[in-house]
Protein backbone atom coordinates (compact mmCIF):
# COMPACT_ATOMS: atom_id res chain seq x y z
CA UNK A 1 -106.76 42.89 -31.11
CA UNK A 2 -107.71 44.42 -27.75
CA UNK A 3 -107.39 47.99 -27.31
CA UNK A 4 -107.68 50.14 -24.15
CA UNK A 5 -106.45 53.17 -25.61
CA UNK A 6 -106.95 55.46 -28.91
CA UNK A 7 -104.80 57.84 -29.71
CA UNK A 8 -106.13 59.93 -32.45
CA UNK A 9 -104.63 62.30 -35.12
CA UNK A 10 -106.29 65.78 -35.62
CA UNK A 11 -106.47 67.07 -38.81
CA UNK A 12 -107.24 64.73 -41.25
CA UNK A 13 -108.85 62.49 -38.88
CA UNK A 14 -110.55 64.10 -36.80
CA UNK A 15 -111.93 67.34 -38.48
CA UNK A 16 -111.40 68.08 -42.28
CA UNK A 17 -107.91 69.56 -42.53
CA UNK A 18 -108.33 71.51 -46.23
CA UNK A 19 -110.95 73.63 -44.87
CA UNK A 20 -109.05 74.52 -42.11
CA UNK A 21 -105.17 74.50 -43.19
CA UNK A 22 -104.74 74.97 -46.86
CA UNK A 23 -107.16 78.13 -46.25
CA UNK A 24 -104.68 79.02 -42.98
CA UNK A 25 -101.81 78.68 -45.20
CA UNK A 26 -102.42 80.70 -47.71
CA UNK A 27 -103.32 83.45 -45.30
CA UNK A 28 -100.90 82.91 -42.96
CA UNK A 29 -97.72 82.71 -45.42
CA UNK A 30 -97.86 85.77 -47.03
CA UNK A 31 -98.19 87.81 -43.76
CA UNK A 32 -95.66 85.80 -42.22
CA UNK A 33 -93.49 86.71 -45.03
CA UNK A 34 -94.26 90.59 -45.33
CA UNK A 35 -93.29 90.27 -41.18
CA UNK A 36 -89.85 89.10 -41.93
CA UNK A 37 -89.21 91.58 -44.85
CA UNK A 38 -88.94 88.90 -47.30
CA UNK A 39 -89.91 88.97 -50.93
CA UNK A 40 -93.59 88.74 -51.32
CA UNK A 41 -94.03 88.11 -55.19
CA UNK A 42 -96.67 85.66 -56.28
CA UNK A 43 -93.18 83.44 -57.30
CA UNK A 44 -91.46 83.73 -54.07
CA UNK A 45 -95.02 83.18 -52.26
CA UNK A 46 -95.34 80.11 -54.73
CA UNK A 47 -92.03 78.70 -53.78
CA UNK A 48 -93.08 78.74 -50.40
CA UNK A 49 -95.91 77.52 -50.91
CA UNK A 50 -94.39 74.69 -52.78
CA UNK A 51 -92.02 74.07 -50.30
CA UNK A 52 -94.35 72.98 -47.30
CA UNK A 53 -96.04 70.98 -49.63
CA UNK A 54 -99.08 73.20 -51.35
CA UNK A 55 -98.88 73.14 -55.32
CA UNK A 56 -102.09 74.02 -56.99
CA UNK A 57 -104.22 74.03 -54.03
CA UNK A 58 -103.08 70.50 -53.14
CA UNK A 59 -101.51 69.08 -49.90
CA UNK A 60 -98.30 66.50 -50.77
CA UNK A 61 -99.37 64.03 -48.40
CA UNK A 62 -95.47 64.39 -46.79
CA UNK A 63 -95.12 67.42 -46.89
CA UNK A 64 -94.81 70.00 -44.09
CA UNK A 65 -98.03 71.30 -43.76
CA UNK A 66 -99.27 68.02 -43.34
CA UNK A 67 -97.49 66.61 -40.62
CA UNK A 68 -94.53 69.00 -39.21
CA UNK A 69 -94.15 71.26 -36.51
CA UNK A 70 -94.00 74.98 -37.10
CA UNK A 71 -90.23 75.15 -36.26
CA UNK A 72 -89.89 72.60 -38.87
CA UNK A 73 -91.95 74.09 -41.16
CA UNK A 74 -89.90 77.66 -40.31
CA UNK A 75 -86.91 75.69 -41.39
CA UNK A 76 -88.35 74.78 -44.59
CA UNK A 77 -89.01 78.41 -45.20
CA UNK A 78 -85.60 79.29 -44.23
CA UNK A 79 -83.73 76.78 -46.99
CA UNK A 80 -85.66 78.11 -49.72
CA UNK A 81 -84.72 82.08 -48.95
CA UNK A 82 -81.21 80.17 -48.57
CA UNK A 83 -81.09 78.51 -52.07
CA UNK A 84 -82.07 82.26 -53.34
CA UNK A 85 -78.91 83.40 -51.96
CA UNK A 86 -81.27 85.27 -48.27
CA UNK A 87 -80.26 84.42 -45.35
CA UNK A 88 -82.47 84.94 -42.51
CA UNK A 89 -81.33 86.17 -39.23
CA UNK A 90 -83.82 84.71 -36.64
CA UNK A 91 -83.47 81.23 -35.30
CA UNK A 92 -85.74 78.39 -36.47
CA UNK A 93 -87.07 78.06 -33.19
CA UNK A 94 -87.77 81.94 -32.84
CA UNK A 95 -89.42 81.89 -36.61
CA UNK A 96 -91.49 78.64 -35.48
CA UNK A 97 -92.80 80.57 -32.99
CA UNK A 98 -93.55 83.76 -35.28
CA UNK A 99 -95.13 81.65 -37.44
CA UNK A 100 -97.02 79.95 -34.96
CA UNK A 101 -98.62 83.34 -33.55
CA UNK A 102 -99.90 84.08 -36.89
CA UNK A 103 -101.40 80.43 -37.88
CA UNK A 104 -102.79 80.02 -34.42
CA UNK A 105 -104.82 83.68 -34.61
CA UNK A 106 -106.28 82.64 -38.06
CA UNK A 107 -107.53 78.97 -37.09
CA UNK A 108 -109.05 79.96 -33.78
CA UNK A 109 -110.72 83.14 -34.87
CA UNK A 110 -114.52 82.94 -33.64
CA UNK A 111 -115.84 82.68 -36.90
CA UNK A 112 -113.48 79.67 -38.08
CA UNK A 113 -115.47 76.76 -38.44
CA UNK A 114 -114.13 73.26 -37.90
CA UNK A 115 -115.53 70.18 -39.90
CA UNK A 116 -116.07 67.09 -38.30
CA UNK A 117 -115.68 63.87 -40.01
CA UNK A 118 -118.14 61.89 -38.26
CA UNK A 119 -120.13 61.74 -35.52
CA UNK A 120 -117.51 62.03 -32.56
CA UNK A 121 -119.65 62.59 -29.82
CA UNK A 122 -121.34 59.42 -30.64
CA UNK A 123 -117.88 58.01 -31.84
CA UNK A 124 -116.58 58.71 -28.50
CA UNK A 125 -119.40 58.36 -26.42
CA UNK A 126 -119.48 54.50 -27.23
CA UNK A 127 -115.49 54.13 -27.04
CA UNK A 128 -116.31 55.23 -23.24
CA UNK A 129 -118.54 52.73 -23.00
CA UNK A 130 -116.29 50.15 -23.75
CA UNK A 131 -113.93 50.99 -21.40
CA UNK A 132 -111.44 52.49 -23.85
CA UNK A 133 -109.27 55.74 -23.05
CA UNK A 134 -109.10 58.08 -25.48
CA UNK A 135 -106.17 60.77 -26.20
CA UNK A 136 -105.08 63.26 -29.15
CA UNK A 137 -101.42 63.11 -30.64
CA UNK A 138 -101.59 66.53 -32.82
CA UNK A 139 -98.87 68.32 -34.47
CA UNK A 140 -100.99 71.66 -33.62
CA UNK A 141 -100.49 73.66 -30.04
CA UNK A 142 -102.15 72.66 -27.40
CA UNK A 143 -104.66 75.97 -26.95
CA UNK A 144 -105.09 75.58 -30.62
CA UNK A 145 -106.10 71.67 -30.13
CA UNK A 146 -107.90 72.48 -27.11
CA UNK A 147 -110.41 75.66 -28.89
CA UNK A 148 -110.97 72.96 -31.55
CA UNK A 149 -112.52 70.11 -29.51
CA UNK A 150 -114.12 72.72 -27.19
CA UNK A 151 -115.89 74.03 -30.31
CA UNK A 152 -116.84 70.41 -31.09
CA UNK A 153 -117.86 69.59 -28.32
CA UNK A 154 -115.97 66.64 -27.16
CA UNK A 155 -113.24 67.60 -25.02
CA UNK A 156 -114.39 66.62 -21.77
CA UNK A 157 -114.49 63.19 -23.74
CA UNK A 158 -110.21 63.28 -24.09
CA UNK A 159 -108.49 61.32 -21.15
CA UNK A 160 -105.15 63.22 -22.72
CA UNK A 161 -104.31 65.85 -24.93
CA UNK A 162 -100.84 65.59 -26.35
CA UNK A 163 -99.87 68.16 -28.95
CA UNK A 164 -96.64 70.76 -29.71
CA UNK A 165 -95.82 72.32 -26.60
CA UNK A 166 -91.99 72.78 -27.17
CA UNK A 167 -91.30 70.38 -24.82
CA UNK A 168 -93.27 66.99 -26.19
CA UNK A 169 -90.76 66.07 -28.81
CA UNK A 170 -93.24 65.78 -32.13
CA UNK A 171 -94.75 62.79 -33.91
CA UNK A 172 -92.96 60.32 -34.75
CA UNK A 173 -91.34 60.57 -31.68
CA UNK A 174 -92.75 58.14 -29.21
CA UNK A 175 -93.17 60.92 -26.36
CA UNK A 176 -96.97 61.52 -26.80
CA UNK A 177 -97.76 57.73 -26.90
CA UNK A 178 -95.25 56.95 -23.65
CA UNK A 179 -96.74 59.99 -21.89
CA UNK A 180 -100.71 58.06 -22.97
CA UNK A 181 -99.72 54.20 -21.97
CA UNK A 182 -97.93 55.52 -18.34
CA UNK A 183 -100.48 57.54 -17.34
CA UNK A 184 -103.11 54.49 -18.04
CA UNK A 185 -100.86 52.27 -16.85
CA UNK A 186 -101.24 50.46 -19.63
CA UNK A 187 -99.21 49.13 -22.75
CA UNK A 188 -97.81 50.72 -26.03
CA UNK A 189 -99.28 47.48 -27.65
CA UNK A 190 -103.00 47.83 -26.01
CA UNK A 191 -102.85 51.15 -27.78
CA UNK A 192 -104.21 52.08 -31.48
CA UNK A 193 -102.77 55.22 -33.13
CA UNK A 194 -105.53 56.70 -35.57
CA UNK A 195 -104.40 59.10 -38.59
CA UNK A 196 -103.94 60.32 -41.76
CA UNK A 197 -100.20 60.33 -42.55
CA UNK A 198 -97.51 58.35 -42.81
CA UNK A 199 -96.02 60.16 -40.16
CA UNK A 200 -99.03 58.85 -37.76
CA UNK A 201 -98.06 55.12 -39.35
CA UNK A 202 -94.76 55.66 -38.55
CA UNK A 203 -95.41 56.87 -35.18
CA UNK A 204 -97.33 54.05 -34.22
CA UNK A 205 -94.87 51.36 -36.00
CA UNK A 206 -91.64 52.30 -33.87
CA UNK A 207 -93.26 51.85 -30.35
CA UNK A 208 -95.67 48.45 -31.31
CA UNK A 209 -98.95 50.25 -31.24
CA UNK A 210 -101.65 49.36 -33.79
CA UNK A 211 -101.80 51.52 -36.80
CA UNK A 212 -104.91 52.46 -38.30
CA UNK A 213 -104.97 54.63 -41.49
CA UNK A 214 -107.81 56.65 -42.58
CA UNK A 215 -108.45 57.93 -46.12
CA UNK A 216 -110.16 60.99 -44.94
CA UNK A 217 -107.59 63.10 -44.83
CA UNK A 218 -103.96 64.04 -46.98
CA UNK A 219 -102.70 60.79 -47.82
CA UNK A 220 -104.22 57.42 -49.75
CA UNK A 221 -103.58 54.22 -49.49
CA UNK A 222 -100.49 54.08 -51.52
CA UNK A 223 -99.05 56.41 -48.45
CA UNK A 224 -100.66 54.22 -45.31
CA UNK A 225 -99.56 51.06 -46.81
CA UNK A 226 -97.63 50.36 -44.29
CA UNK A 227 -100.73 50.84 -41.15
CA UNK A 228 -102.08 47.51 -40.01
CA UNK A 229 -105.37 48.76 -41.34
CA UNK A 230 -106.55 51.29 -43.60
CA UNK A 231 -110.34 52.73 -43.07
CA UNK A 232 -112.25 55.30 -45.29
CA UNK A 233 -112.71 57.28 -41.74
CA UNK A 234 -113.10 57.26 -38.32
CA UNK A 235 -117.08 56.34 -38.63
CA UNK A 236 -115.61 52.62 -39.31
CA UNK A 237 -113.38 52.66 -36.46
CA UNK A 238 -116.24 50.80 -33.98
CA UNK A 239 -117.01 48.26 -37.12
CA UNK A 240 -113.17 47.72 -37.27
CA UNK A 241 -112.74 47.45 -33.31
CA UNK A 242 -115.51 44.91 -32.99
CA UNK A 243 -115.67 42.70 -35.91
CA UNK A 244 -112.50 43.65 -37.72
CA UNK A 245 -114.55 44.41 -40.81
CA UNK A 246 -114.99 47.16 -43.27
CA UNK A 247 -110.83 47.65 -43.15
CA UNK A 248 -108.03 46.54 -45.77
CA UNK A 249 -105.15 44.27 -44.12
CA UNK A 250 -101.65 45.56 -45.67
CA UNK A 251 -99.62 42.33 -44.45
């Protein structure tokens, strides 16, 4: 396997994503909701809730909130009011970006903290080393994306930063990882995409890149079966890159 690029996931990969997005979401729904004039009982807020993929203070592993855009996840909003009979006026691309004012002002606030899992500096330090350009492929906004690995630390590390600028078609479209491999000049098979989701799997699968699960995030191996390897997290990602050890083949 030889790599000479790493595109990595965010949220779930990269930094814990419950701390930071199941704690955003239940903030950021009901104010989104009271915004729009839409019911705002604990059901309605449930159903919502339920519908982007948050039950009981869980995250369905394919479900909105893990993986989607925020006009996507607007849209999801928008069929339940439909199914109870309210229709919303706005566009899904005008209520994507609603939505996306509010998330965005509750994940960057000063005091938000963001989790890393692992040592990235160190993680990234040594993929420089090696020669090995290193880019981000995040369903989040670019300023968003950008505040985060400031905070961290390790953005002058990122070669590219590819995230939701209404413009970049969203994963799994291949227009993050075709933007990575031209700019290197190199291929989409000298490439390994890193994440949590299926979605990241699936992203990787349908332009030849490597897949690489990791468990430290929404999903479990049941949903990464189909990554050419699976990884408890990204601190076995030099292991996996050198000796191809510490990692589960699925074929």
């Amino acid at each position: 396997m030889k790599i000479k690029g790493i595109l990595f996931d965010k949220d779930g990969t990269l930094i814990d994503f419950f701390s930071l997005w199941l704690t955003a979401a239940e903030r950021a729904i009901p104010e989104f909701l009271a915004e729009q004039e839409l019911p705002q009982d604990e059901e309605t807020i449930s159903y919502v809730m339920e519908a982007i993929g948050v039950c009981d203070g869980k995250v369905d592993p394919c479900g909105a909130l893990a993986y989607k855009s925020y006009r996507e996840i607007a849209a999801d909003i928008r069929a339940v009011f439909a199914r109870m009979g309210v229709l919303i006026e706005h566009s899904d691309s005008e209520l994507g970006k609603r939505l996306e004012k509010i998330f965005q002002r509750i994940v960057t606030e000063k005091n938000q903290e963001y989790i890393p899992l692992g040592n990235l500096k160190e993680l990234f330090q040594e993929l420089k080393e090696k020669k090995i350009y290193i880019g981000l492929a995040t369903a989040d906004t670019y300023e968003s994306a950008k505040t985060c690995m400031k905070r961290l630390g390790v953005l002058e590390y990122l070669d590219y930063l590819g995230a939701d600028n209404g413009i970049v078609r969203p994963k799994p479209a291949p227009d993050m990882l075709e933007q990575f491999a031209e700019r290197f000049a190199i291929t989409p098979r000298e490439v390994a995409i890193v994440g949590d989701t299926a979605n990241d799997i699936q992203f990787a699968k349908q332009c030849e890149a490597v897949s690489i699960g990791v468990l430290s995030g929404v999903s479990g191996k049941k949903e990464l079966r189909g990554a050419d390897y699976v990884i408890d997290s990204v601190e076995y990602l030099l292991p996996l890159l050198e000796e191809e050890m510490k990692c589960q083949k699925l074929y």
